[in-house]
Protein backbone atom coordinates (compact mmCIF):
# COMPACT_ATOMS: atom_id res chain seq x y z
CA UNK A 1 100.80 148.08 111.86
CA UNK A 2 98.31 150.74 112.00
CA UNK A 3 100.06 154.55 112.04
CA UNK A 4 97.45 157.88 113.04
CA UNK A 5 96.77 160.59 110.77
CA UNK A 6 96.36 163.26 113.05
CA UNK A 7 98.49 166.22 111.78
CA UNK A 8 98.24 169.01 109.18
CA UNK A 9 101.64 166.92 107.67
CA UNK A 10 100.14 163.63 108.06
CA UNK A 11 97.33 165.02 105.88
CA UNK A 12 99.45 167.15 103.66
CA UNK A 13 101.56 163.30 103.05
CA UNK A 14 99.00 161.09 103.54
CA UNK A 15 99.65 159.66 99.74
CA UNK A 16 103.43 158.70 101.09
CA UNK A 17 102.07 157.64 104.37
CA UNK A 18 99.76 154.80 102.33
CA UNK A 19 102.43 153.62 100.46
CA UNK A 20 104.58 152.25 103.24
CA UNK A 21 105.31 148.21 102.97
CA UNK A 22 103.55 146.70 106.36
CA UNK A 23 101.21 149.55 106.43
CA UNK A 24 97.91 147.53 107.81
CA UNK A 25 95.56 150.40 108.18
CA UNK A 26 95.45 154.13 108.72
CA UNK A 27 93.53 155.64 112.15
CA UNK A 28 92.59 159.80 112.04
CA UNK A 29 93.03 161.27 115.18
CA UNK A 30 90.61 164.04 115.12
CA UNK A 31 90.87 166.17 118.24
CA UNK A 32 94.96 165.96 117.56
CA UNK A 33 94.04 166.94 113.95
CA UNK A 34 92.22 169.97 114.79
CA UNK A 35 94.68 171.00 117.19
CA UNK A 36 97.44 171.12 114.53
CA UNK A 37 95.21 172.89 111.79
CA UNK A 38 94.53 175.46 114.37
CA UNK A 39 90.81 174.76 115.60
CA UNK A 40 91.26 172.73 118.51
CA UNK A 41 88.41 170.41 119.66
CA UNK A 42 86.42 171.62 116.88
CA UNK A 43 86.37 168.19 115.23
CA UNK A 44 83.15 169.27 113.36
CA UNK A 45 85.22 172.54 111.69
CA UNK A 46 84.65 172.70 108.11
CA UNK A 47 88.46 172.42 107.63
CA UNK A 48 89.16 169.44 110.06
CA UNK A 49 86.31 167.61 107.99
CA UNK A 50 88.05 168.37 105.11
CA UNK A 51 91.23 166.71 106.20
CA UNK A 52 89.63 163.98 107.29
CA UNK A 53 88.07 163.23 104.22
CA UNK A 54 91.21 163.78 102.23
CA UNK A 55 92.71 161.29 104.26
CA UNK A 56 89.62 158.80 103.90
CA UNK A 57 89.89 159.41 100.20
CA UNK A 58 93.83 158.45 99.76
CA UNK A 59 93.20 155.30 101.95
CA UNK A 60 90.02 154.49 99.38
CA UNK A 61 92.08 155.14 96.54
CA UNK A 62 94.93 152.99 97.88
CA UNK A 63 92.21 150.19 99.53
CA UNK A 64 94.00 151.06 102.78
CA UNK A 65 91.29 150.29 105.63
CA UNK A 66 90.94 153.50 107.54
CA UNK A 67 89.63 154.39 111.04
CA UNK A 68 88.95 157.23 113.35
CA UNK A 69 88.24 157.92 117.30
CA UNK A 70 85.05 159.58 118.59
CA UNK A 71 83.80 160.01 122.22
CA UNK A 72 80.43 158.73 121.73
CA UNK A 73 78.73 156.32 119.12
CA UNK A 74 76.84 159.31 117.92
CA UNK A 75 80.29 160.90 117.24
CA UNK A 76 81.77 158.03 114.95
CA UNK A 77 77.82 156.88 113.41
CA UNK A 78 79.00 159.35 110.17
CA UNK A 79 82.17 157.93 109.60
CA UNK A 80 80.83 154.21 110.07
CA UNK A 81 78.20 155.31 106.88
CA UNK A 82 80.98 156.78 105.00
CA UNK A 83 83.18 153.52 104.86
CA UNK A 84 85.73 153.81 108.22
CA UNK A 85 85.91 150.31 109.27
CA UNK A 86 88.67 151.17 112.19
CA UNK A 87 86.56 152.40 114.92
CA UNK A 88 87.85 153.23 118.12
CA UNK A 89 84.86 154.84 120.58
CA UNK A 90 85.36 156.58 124.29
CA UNK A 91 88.19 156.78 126.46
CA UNK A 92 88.64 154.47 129.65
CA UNK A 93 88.26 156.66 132.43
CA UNK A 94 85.25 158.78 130.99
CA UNK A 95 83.83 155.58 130.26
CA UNK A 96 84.09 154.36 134.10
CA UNK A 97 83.65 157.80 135.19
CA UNK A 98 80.57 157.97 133.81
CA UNK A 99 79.49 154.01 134.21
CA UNK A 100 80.40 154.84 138.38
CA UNK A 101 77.83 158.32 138.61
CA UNK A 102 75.32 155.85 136.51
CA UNK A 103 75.90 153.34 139.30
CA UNK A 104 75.47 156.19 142.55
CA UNK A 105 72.81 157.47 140.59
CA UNK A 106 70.67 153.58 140.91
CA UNK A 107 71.72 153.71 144.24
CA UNK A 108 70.13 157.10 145.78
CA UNK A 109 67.18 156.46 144.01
């Protein structure tokens, strides 16, 4: 069972959250997150980073694997380097949104 961390209460009782039996890992949800500390889409927000690594902390404390979502590889690269082993990249229809313009794109040229 893997729950998402992306609230200013899922932060604020993240030590709880850890602690449930069946818990298998822990996934932030960053755009979510910065919505509900008030700086939405700023994922990069000195504040939303701070959650996020308050979060990553409990689950290193508690050897809870922990994970996060990104829209690029560039997005999640930090988070790979600081120990997140849950990593969940792009969403479906940007990715074939942008894999169909690639593909008219070969074709007109």
């Amino acid at each position: 069972m893997i729950v998402q961390a992306e609230s200013a209460e899922a932060v604020k009782n993240i030590e709880a959250i850890v602690q449930v039996p069946g818990l298998d890992a822990v996934l932030v949800g960053p755009y979510d997150l910065s919505s509900s500390l008030g700086w939405p889409g700023e994922v990069t927000h000195p504040e939303v980073q701070e959650a996020i690594r308050r979060v990553a902390s409990v689950c290193k404390e508690s050897k809870m694997p922990v994970g996060i979502f990104g829209m690029t590889a560039e997005a999640v690269q930090p988070y790979i380097e600081q120990g997140f082993r849950l990593i969940v990249v792009g969403v479906d229809t940007v990715l074939l949104g942008n894999a169909a313009r690639q593909l008219l794109q070969q074709l007109r040229d």
